[in-house]
N, C-alpha and C. Protein backbone atom coordinates (compact mmCIF):
# COMPACT_ATOMS: atom_id res chain seq x y z
N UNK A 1 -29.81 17.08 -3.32
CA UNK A 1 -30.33 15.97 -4.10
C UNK A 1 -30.54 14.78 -3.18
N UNK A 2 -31.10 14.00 -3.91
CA UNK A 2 -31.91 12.51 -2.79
C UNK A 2 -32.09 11.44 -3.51
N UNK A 3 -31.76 10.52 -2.77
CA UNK A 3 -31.77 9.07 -3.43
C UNK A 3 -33.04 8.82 -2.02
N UNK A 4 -33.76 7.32 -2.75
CA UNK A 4 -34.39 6.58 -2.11
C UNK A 4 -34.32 4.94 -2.15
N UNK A 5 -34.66 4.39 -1.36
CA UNK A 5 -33.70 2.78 -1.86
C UNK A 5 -35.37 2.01 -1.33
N UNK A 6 -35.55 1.82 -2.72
CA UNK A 6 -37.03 1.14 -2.99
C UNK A 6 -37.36 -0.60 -2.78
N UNK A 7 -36.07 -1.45 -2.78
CA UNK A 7 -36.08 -2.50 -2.42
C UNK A 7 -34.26 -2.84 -2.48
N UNK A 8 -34.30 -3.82 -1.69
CA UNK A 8 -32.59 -3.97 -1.37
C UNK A 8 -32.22 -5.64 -1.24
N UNK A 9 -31.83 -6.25 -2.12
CA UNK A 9 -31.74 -8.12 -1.35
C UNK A 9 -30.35 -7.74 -1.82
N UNK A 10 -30.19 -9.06 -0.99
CA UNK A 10 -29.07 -9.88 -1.20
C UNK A 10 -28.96 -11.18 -2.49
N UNK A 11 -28.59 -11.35 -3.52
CA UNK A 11 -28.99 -12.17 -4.53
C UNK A 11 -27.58 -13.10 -4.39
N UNK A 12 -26.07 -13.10 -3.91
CA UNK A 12 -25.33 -14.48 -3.75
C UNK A 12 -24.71 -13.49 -2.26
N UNK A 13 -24.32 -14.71 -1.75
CA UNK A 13 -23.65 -14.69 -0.39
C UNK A 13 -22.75 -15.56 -0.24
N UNK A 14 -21.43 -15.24 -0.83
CA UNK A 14 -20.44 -16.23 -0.76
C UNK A 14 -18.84 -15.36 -0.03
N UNK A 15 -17.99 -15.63 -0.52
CA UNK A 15 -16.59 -14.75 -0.28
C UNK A 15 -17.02 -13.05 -0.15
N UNK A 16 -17.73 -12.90 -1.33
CA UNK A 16 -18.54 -11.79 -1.44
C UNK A 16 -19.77 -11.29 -1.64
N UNK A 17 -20.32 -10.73 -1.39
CA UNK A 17 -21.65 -10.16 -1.40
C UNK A 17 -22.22 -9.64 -2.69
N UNK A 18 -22.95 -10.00 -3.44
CA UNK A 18 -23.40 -9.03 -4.38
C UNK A 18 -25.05 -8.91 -4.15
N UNK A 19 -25.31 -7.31 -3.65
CA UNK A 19 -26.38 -7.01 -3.64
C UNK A 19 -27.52 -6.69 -4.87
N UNK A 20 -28.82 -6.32 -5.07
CA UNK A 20 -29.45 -5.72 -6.09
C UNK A 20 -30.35 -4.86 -5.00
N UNK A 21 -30.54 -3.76 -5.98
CA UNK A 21 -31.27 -2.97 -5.12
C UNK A 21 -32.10 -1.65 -6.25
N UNK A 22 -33.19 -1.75 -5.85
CA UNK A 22 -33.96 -0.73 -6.97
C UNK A 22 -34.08 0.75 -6.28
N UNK A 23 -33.57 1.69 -7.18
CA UNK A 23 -33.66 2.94 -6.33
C UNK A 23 -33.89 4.05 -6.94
N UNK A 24 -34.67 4.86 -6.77
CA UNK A 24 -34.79 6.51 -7.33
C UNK A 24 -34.24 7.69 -6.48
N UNK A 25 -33.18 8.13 -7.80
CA UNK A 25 -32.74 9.53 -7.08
C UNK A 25 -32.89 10.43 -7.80
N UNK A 26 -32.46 11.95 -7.33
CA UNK A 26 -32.88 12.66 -8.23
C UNK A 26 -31.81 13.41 -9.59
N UNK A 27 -32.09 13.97 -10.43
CA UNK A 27 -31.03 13.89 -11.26
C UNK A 27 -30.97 15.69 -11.50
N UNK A 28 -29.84 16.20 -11.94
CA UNK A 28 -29.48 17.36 -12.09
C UNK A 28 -30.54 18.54 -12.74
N UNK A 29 -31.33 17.35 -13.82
CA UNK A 29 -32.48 18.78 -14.12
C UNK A 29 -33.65 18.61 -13.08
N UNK A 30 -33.47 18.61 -12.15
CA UNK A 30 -34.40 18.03 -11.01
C UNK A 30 -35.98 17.09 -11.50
N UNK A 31 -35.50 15.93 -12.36
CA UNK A 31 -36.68 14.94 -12.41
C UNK A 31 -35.93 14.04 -11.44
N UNK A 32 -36.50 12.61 -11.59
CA UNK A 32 -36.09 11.48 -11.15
C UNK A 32 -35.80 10.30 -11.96
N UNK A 33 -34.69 8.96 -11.28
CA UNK A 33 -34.81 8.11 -12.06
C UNK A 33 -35.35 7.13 -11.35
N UNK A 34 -35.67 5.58 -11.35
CA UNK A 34 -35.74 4.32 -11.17
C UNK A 34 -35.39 3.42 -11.79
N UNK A 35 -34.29 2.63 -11.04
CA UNK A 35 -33.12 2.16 -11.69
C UNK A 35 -32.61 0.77 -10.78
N UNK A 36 -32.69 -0.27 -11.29
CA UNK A 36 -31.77 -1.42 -11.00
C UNK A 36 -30.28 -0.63 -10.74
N UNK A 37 -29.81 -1.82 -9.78
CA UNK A 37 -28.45 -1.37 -9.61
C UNK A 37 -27.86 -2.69 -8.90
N UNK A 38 -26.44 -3.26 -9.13
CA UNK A 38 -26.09 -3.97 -8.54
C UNK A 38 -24.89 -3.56 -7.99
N UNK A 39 -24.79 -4.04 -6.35
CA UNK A 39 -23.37 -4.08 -5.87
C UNK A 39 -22.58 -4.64 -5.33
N UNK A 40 -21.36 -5.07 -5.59
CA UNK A 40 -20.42 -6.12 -5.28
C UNK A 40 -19.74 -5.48 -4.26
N UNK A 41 -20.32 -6.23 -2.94
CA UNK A 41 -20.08 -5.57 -1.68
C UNK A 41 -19.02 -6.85 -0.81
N UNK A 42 -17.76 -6.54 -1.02
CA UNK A 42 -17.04 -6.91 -0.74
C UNK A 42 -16.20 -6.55 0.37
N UNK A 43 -16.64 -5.15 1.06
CA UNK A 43 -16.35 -4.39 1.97
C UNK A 43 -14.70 -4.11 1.66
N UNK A 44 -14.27 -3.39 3.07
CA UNK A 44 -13.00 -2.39 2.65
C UNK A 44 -11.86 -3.35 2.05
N UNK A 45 -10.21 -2.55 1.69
CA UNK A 45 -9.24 -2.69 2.14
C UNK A 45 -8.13 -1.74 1.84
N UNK A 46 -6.83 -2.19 2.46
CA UNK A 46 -5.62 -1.51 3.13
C UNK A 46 -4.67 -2.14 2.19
N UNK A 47 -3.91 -1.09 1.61
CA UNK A 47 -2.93 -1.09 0.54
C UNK A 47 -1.47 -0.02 1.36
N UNK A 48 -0.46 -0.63 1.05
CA UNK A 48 0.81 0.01 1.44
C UNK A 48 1.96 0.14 0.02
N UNK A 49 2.79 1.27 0.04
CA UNK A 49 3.85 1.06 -0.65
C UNK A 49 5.39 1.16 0.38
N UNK A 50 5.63 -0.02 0.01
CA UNK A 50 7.13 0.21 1.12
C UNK A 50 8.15 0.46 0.58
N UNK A 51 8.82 1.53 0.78
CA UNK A 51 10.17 1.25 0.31
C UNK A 51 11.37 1.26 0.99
N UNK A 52 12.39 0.63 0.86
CA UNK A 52 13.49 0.15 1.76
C UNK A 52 14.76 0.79 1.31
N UNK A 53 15.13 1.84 2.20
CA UNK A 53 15.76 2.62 2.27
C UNK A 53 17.48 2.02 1.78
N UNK A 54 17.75 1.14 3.26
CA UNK A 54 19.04 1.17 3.50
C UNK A 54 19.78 0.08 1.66
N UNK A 55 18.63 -0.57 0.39
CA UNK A 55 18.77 -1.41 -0.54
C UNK A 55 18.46 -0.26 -1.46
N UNK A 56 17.74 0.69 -1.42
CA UNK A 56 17.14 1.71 -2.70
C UNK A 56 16.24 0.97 -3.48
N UNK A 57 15.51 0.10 -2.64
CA UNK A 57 14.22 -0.63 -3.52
C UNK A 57 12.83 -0.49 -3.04
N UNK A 58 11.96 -0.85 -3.39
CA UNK A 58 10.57 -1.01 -3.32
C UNK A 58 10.08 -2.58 -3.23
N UNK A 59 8.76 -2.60 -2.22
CA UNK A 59 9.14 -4.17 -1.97
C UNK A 59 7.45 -4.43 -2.98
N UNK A 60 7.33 -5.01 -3.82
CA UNK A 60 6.01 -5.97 -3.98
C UNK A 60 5.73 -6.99 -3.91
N UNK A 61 4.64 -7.32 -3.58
CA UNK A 61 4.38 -8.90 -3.82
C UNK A 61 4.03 -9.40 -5.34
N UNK A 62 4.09 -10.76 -5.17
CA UNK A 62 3.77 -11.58 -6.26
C UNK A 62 2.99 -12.48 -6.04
N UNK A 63 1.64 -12.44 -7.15
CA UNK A 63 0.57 -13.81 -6.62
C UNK A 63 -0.21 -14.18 -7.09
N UNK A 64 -0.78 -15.15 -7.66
CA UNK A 64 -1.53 -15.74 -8.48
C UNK A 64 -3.30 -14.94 -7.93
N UNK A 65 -3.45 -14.29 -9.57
CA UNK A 65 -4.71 -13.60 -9.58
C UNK A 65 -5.81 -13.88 -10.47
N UNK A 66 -6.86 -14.57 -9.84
CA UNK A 66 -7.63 -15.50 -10.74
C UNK A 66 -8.87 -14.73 -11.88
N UNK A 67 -9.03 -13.13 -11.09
CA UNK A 67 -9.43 -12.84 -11.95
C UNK A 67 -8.96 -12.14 -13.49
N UNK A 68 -7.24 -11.99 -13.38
CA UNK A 68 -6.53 -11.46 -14.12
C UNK A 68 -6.13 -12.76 -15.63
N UNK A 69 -6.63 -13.79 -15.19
CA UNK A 69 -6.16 -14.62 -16.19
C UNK A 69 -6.30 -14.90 -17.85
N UNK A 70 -7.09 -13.43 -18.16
CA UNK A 70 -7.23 -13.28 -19.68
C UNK A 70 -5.70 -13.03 -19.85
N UNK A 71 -4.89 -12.50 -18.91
CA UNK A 71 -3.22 -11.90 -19.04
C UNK A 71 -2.45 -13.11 -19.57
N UNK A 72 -1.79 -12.93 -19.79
CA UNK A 72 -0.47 -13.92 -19.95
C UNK A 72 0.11 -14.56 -18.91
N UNK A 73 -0.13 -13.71 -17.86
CA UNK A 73 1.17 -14.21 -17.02
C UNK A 73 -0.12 -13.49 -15.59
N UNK A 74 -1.01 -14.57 -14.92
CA UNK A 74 -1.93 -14.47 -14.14
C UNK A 74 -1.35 -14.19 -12.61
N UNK A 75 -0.13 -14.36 -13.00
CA UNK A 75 0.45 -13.61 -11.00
C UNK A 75 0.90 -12.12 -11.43
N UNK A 76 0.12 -11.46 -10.48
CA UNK A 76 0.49 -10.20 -10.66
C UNK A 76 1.06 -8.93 -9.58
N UNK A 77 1.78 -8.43 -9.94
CA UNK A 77 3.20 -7.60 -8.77
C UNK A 77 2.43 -6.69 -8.75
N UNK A 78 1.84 -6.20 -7.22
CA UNK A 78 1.38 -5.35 -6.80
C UNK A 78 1.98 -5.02 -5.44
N UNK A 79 1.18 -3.71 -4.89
CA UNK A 79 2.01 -3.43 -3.41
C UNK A 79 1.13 -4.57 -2.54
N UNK A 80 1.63 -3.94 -1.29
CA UNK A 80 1.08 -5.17 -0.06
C UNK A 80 0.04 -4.36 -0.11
N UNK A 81 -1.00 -5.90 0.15
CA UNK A 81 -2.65 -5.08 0.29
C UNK A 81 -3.37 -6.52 1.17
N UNK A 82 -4.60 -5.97 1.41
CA UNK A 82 -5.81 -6.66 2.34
C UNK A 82 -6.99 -6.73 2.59
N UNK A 83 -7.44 -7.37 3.02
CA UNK A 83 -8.99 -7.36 2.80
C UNK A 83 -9.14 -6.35 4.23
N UNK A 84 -10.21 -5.51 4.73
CA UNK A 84 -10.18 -4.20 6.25
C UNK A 84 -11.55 -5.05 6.79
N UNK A 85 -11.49 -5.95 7.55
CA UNK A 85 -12.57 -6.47 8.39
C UNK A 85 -13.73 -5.28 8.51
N UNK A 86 -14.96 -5.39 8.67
CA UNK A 86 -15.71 -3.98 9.16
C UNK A 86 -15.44 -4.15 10.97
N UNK A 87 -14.94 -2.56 11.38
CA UNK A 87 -14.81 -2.00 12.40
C UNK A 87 -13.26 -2.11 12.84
N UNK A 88 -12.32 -3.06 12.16
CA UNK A 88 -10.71 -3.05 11.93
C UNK A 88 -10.37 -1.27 11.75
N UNK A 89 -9.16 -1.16 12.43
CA UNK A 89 -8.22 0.29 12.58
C UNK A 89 -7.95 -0.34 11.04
N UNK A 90 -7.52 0.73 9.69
CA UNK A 90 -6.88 0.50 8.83
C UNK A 90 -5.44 0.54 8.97
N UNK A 91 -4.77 1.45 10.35
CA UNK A 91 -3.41 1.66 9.90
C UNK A 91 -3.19 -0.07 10.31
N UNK A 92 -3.72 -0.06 12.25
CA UNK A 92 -2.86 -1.46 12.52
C UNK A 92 -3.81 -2.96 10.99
N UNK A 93 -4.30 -2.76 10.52
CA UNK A 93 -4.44 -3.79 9.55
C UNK A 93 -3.59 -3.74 8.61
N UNK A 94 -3.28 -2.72 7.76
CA UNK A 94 -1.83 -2.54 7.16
C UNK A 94 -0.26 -3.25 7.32
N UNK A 95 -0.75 -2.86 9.04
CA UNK A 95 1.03 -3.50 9.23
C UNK A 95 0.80 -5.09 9.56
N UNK A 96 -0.63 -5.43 10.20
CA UNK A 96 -0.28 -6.98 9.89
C UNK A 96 -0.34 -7.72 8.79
N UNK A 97 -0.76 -7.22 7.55
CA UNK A 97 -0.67 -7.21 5.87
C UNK A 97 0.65 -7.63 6.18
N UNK A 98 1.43 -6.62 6.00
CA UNK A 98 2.85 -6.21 5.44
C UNK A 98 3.61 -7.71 6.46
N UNK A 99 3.38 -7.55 7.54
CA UNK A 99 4.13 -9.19 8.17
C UNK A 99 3.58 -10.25 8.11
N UNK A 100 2.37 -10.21 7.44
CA UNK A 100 1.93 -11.72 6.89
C UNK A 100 2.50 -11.92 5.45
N UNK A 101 2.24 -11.06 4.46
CA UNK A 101 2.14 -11.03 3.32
C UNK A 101 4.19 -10.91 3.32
N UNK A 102 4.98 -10.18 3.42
CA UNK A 102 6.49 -9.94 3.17
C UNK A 102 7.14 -9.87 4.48
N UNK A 103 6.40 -10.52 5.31
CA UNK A 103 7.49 -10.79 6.90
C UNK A 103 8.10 -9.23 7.18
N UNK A 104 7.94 -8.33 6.96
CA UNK A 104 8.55 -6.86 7.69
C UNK A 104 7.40 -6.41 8.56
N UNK A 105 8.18 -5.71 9.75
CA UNK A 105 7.35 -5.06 10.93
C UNK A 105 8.10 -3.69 10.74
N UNK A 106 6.86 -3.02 10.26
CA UNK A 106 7.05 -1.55 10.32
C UNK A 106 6.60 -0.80 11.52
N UNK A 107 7.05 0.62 11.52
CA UNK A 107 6.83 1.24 12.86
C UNK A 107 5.99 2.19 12.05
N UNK A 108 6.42 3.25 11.40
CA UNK A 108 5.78 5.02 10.87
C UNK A 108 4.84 4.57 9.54
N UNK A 109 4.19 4.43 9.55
CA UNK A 109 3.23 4.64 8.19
C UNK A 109 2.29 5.77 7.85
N UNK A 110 2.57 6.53 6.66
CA UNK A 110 1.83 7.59 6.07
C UNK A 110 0.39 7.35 5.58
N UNK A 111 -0.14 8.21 5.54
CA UNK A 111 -1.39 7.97 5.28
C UNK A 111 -1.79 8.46 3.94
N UNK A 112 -1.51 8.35 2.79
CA UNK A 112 -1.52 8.94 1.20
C UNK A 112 -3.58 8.95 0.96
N UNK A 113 -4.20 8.76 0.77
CA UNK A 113 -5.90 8.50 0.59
C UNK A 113 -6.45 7.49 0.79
N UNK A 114 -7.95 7.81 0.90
CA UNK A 114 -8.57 6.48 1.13
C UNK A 114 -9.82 7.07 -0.45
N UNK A 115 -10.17 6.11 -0.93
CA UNK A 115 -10.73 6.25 -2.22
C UNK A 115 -11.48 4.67 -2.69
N UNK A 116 -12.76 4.76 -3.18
CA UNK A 116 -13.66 3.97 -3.70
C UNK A 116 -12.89 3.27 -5.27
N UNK A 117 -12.76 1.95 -4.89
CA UNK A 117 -12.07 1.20 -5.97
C UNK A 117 -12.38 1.38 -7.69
N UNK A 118 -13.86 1.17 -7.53
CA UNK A 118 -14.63 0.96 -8.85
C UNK A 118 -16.41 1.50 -8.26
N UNK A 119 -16.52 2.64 -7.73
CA UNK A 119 -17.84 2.38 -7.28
C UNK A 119 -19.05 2.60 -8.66
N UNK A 120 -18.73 2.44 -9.54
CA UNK A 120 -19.98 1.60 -10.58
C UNK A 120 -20.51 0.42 -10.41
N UNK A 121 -19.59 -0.09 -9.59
CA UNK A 121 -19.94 -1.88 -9.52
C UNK A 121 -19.67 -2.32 -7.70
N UNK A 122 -18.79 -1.58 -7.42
CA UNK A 122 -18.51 -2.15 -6.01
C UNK A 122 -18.54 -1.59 -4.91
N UNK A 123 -18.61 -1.39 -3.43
CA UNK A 123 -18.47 -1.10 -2.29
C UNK A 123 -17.41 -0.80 -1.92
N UNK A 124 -16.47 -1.48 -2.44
CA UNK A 124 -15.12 -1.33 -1.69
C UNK A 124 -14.39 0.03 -1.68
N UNK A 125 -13.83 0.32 -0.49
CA UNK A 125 -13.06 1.73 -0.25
C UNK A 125 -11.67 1.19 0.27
N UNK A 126 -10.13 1.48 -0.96
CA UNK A 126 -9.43 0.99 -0.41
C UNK A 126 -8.10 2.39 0.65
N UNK A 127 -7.86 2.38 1.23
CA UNK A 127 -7.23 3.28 2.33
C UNK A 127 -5.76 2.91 2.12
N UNK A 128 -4.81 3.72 1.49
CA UNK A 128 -3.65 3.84 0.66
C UNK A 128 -2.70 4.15 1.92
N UNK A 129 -1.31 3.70 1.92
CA UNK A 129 -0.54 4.45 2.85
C UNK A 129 0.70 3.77 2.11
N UNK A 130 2.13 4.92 3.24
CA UNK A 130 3.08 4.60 2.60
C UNK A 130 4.39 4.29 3.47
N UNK A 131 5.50 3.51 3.29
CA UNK A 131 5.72 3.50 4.76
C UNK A 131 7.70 3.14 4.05
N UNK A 132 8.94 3.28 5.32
CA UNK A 132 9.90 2.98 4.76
C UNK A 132 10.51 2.75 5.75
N UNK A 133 11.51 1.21 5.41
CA UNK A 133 12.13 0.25 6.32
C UNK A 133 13.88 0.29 5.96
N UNK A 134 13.76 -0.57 6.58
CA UNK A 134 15.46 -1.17 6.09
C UNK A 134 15.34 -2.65 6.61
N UNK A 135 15.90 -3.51 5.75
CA UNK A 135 16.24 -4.82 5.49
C UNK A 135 16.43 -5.50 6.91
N UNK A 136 17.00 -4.73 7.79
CA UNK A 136 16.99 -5.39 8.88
C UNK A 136 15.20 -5.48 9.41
N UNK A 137 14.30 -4.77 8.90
CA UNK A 137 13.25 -4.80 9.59
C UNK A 137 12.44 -5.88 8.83
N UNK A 138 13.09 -6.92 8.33
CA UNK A 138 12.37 -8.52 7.94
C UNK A 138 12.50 -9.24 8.83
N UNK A 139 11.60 -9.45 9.68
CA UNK A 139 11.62 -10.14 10.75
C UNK A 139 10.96 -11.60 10.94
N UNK A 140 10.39 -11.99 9.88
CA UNK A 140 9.69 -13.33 9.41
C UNK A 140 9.97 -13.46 8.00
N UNK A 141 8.78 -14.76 7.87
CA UNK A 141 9.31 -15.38 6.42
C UNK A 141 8.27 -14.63 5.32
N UNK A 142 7.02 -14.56 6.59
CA UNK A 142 6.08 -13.74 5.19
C UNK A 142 5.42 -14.70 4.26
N UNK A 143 4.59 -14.23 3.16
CA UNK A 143 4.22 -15.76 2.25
C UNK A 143 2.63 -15.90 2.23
N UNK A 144 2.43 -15.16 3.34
CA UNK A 144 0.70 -14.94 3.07
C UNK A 144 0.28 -16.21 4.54
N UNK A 145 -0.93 -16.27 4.74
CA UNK A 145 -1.78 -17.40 5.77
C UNK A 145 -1.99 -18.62 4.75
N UNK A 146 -1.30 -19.70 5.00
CA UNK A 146 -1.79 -20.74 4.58
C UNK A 146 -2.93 -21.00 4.66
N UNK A 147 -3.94 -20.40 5.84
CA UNK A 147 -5.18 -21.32 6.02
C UNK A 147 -6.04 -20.12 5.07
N UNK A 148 -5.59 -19.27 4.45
CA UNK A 148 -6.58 -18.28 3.60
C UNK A 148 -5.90 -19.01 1.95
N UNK A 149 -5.03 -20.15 1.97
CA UNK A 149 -4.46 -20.69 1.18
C UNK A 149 -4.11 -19.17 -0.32
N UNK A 150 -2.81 -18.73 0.70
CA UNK A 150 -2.38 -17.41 0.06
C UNK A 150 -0.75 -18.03 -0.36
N UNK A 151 -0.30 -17.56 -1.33
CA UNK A 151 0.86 -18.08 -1.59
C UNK A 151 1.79 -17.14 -2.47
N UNK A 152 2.30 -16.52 -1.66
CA UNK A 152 3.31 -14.67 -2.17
C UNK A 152 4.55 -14.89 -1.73
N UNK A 153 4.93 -13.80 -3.22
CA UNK A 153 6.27 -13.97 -3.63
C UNK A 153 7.17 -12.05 -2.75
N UNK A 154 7.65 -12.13 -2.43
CA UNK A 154 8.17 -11.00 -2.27
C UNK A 154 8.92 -10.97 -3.53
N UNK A 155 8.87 -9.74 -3.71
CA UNK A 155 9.54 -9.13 -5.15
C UNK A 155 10.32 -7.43 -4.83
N UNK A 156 12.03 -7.59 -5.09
CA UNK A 156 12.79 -6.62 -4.46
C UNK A 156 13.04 -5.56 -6.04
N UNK A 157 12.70 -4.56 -6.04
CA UNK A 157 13.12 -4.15 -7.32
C UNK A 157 13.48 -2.34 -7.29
N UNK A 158 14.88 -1.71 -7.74
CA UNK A 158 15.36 -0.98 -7.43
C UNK A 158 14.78 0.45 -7.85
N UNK A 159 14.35 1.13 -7.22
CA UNK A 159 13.87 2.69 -7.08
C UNK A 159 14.04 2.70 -8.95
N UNK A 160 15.06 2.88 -9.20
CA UNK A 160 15.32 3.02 -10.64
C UNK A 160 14.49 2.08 -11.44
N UNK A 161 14.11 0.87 -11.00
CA UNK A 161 13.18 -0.32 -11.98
C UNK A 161 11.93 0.23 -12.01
N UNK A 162 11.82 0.13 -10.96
CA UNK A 162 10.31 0.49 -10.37
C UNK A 162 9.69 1.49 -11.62
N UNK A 163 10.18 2.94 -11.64
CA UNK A 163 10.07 4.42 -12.10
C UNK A 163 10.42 3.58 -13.95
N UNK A 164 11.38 2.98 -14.17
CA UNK A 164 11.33 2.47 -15.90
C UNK A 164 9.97 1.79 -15.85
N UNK A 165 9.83 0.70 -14.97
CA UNK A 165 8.66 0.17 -15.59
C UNK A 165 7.50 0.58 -15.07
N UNK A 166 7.65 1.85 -14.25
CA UNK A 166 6.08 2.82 -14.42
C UNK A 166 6.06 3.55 -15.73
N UNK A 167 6.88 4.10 -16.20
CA UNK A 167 6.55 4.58 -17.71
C UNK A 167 6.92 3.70 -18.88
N UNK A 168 7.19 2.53 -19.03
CA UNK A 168 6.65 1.72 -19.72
C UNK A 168 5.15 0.98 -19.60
N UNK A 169 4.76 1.43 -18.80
CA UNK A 169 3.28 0.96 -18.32
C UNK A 169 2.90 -0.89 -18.43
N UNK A 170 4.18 -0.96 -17.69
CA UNK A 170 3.91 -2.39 -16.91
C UNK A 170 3.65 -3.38 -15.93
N UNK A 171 3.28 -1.79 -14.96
CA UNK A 171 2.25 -2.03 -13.59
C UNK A 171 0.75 -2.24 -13.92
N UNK A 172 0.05 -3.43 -13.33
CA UNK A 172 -1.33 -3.59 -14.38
C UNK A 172 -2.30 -3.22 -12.94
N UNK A 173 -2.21 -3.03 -11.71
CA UNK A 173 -2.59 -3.23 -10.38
C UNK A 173 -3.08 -1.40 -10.52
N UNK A 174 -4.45 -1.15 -10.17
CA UNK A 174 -4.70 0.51 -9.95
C UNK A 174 -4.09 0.81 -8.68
N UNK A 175 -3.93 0.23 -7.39
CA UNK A 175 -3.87 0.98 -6.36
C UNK A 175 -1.98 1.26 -6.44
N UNK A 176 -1.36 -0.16 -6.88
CA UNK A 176 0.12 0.29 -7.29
C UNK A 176 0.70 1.42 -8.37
N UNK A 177 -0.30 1.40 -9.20
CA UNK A 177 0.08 2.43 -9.68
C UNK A 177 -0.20 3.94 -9.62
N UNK A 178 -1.05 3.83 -8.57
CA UNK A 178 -1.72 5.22 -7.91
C UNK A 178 -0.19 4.96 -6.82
N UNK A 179 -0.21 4.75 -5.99
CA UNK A 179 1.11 4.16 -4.75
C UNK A 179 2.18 5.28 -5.61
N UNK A 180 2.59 4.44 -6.89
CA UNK A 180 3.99 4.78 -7.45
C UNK A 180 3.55 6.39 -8.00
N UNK A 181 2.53 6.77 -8.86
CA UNK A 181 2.15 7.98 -8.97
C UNK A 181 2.59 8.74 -7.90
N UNK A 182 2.46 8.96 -6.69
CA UNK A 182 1.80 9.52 -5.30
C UNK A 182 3.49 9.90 -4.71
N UNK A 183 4.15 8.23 -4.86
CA UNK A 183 5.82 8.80 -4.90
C UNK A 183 6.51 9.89 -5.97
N UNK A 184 6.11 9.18 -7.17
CA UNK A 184 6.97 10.63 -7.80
C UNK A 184 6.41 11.88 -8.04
N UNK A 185 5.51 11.93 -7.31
CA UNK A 185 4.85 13.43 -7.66
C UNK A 185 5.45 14.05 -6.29
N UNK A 186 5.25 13.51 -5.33
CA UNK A 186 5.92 13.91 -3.94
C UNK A 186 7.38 14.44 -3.68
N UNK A 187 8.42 13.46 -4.56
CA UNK A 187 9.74 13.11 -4.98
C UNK A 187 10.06 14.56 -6.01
């Protein structure tokens, strides 16, 4: 099968990209379509789940999420994650996540998938991994880059919390709850 990409702009250019682009491909009973399409090309990122061995917890952050604010409660506990520069290694972007965002320097990180966020609407491919410390390996304060005016909470919560409030379904974050999936199916 074949796509063709009949015209392509750029329509805003800000934090993120959202393209339009008119295109015909072909479709399963072998006709064709022509079709608007828009995409919110925001390019990659790098998601981790840590968990800390020598405490029996899982570490998340906490952080004010502006597009979540139909919620109640607009900061939302997810794993450590990042925006993947284009041509950035994903693993070493991961671990400088994890010591900007919760001050730990990890060494071994797993590699669990890399998978397209929402591709109905977006570009982004985020690259999942999984990794496990001990308390001594907080080696900063963590808290996010002030000058990306980021402002995170580390959040310590015990193997046992974690797993209650995955089946109460009070993780609202897809890639954390794919993360926590990925542990207990492994487990």
């Amino acid at each position: 099968m074949k796509y063709k990409i009949l015209e392509e702009k750029t329509v805003f250019d800000g934090f993120f990209k959202i393209k339009k682009a008119t295109v015909t491909y072909d479709t399963f009973d072998q006709k064709e379509i022509t079709a608007d399409r828009l995409c919110l090309d925001r390019g990659n990122s790098v998601a981790i789940l840590i968990y800390e061995k020598d405490t029996d917890c899982f570490l998340f952050t906490k952080q004010f999420r502006y597009p979540t604010i139909s919620e109640p409660d607009a900061w939302l506990l997810e794993i450590t994650a990042g925006s993947l520069p284009h041509g950035d290694d994903p693993e070493q972007k991961v671990r400088e996540e994890v010591e900007e965002e919760i001050g730990y320097e990890i060494e071994t990180v797993e590699f669990i998938n890399a998978s397209y966020v929402s591709p109905g609407g977006t570009s982004e491919k985020s690259f999942l991994y999984y990794a496990e410390v001990n308390s001594t390996d907080k080696t900063s304060e963590g808290g996010g880059l002030k000058s990306e005016q980021e402002d995170i909470q580390l959040v310590k919560l015990s193997k046992e919390r974690v797993i209650q409030m995955y089946h109460n379904k009070e993780f609202q974050d897809t890639k954390t709850i794919m993360a926590i999936q990925w542990y207990l199916l492994r487990n």
